[in-house]
N, C-alpha and C. Protein backbone atom coordinates (compact mmCIF):
# COMPACT_ATOMS: atom_id res chain seq x y z
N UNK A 1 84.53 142.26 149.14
CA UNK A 1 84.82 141.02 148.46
C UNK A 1 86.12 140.44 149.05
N UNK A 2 85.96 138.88 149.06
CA UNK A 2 87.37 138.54 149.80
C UNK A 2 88.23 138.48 148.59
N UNK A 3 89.72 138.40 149.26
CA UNK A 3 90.97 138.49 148.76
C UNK A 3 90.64 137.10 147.60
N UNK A 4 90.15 135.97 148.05
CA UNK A 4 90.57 134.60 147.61
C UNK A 4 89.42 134.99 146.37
N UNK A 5 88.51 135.67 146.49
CA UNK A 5 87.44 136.28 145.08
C UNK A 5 87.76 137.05 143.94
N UNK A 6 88.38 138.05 144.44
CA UNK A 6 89.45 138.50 144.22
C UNK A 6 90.58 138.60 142.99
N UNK A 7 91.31 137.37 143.71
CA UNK A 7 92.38 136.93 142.94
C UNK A 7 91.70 136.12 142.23
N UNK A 8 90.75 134.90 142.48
CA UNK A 8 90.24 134.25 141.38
C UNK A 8 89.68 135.05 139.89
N UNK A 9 88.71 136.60 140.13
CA UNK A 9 88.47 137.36 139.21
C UNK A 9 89.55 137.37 138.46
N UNK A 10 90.71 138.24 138.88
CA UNK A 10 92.07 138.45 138.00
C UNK A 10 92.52 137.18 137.26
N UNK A 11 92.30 136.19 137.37
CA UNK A 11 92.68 134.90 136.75
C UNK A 11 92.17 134.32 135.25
N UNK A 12 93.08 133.89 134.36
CA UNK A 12 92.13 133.86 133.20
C UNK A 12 92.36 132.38 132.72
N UNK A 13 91.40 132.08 131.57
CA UNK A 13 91.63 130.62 131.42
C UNK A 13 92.68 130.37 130.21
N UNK A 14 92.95 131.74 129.13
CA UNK A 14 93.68 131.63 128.13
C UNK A 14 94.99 131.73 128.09
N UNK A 15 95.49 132.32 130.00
CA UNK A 15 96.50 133.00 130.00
C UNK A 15 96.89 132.61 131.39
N UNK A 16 98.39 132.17 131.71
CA UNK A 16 98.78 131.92 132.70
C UNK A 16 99.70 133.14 133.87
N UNK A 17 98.94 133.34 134.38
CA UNK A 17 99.65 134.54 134.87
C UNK A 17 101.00 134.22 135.94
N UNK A 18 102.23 135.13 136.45
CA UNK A 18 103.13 134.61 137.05
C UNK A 18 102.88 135.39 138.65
N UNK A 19 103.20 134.34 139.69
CA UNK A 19 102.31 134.75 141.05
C UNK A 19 102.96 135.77 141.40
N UNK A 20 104.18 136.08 141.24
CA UNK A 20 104.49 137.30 141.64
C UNK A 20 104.08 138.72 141.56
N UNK A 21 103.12 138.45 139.64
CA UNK A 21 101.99 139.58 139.82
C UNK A 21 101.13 140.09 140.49
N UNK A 22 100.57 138.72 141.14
CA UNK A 22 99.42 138.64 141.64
C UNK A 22 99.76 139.13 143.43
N UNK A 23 101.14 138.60 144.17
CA UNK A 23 101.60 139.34 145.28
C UNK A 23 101.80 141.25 144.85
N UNK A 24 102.29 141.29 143.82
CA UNK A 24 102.11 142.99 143.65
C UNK A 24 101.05 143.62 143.56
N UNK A 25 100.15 142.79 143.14
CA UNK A 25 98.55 143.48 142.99
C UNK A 25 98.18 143.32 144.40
N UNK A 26 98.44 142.30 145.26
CA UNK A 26 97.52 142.66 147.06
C UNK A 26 98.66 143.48 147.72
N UNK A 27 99.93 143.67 147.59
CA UNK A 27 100.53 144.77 147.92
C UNK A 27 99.70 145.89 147.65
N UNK A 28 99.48 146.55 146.26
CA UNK A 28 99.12 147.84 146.23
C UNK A 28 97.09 147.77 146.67
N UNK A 29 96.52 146.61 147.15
CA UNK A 29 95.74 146.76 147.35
C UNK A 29 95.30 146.62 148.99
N UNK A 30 96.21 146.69 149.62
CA UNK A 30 96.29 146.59 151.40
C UNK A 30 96.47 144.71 151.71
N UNK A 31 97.08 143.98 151.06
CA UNK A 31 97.37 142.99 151.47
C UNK A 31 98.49 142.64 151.04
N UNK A 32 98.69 141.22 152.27
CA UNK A 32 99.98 140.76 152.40
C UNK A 32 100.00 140.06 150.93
N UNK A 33 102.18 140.24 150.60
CA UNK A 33 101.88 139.19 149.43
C UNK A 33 101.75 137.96 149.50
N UNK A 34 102.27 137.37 150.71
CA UNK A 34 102.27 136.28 151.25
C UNK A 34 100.66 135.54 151.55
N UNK A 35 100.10 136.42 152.11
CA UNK A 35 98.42 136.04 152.06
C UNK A 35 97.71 135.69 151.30
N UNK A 36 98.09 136.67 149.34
CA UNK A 36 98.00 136.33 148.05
C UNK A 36 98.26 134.88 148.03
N UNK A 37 99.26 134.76 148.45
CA UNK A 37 100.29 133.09 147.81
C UNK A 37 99.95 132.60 148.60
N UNK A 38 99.10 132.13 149.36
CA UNK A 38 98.24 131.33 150.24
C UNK A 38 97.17 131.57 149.98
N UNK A 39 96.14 132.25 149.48
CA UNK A 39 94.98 132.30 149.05
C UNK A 39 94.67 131.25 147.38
N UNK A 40 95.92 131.86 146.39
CA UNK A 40 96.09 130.86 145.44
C UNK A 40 96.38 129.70 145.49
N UNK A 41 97.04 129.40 146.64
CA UNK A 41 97.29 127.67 146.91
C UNK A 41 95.85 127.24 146.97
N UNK A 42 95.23 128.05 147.68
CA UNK A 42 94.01 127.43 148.51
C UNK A 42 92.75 127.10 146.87
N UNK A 43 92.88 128.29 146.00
CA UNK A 43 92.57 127.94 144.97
C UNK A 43 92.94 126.63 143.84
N UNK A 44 94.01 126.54 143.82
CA UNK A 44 94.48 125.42 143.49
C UNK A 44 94.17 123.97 144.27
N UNK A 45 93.94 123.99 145.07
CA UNK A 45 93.86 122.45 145.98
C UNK A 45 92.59 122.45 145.93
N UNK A 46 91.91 123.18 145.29
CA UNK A 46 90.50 123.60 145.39
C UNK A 46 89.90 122.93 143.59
N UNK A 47 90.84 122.85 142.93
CA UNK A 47 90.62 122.80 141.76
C UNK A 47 90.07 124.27 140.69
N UNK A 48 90.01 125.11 141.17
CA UNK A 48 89.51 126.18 140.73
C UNK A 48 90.47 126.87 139.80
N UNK A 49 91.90 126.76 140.09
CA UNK A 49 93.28 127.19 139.42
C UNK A 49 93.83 126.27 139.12
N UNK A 50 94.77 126.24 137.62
CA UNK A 50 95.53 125.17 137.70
C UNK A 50 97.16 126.46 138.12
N UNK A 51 97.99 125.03 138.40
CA UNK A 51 99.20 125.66 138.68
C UNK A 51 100.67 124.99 137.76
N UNK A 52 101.38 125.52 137.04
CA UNK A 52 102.52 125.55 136.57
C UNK A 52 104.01 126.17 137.27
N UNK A 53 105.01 125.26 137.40
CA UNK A 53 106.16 125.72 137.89
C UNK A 53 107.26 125.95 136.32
N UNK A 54 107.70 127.03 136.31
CA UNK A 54 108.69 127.10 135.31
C UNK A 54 109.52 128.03 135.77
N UNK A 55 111.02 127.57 135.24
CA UNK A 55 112.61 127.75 136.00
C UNK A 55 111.89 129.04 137.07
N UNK A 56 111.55 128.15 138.39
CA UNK A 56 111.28 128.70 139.49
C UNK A 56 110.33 129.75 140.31
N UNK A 57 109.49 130.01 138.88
CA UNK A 57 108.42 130.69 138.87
C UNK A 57 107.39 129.67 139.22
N UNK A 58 106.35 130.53 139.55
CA UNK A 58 104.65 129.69 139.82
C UNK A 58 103.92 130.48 138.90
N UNK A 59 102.97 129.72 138.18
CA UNK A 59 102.33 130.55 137.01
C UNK A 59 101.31 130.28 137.55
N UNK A 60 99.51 130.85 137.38
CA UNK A 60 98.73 130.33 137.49
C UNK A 60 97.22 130.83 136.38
N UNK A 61 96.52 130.02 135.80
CA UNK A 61 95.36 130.45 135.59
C UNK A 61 94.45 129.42 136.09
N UNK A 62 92.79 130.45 135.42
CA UNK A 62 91.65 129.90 135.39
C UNK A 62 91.76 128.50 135.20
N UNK A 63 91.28 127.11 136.23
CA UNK A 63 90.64 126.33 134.88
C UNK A 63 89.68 126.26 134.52
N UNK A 64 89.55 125.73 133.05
CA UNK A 64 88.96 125.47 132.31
C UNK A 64 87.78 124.12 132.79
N UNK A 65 86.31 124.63 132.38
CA UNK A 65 85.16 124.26 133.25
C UNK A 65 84.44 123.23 131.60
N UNK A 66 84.49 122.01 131.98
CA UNK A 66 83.56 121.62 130.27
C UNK A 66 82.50 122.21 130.87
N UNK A 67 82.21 122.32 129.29
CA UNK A 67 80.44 122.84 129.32
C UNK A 67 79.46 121.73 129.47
N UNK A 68 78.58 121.75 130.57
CA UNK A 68 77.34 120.64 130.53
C UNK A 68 76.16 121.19 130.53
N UNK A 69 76.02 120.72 129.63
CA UNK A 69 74.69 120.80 129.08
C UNK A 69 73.23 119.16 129.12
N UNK A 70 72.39 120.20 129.77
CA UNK A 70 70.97 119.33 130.51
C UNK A 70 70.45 118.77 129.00
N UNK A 71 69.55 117.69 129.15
CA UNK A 71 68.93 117.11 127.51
C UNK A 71 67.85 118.39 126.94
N UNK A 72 67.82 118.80 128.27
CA UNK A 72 65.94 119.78 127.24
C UNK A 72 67.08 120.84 126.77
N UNK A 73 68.33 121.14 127.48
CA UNK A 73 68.99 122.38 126.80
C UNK A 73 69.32 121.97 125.21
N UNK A 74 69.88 120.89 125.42
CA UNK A 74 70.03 120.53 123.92
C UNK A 74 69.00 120.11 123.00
N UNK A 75 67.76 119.61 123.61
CA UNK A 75 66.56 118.94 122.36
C UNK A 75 66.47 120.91 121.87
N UNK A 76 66.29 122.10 123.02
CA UNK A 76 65.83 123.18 121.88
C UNK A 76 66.74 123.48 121.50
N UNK A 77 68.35 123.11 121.92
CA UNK A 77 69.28 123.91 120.88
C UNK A 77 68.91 123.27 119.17
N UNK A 78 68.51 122.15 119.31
CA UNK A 78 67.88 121.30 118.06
C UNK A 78 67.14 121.67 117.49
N UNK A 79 66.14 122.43 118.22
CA UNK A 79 64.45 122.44 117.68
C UNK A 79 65.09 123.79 116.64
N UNK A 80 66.04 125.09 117.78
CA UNK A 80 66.16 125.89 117.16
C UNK A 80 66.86 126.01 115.90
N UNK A 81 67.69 125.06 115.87
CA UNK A 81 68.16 124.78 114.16
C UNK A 81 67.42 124.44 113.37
N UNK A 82 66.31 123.96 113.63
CA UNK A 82 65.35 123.78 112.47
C UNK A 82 64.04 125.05 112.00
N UNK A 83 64.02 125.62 112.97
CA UNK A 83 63.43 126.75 112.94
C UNK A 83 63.35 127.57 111.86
């Protein structure tokens, strides 16, 4: 699995993680941390991560995906309430 798969797994949508974790985690996993922090950019410009700066930190999580939903998904989410 690539690095950039990876780090997206570890990422959550409730919780902003700080990147420096995320360079210690490809340290102890045979990668550069620097490679980490270029893989998450790449996530971010990507829309896949959002990114937060606070007093000099980089935070990052999941974003958050609306849910879409097709019409037949919803006519049976309907049907099934009446059921």
């Amino acid at each position: 699995m690539s690095l950039k798969t990876q780090l997206k797994s570890l990422c959550r949508v409730d919780k902003y993680i700080n990147g420096g974790e995320f360079e210690r985690w490809a340290l102890e996993h045979g990668f550069k941390a620097s490679n980490a922090s270029r893989r998450l950019r790449e996530l971010e410009n990507e829309g896949v991560v959002e990114k937060k700066i606070e007093a000099g930190s980089v935070w990052y999580r999941l974003k958050a995906t609306p849910q879409v939903f097709k019409p037949e998904t919803i006519i049976a989410q309907r049907v099934l309430k009446l059921i």
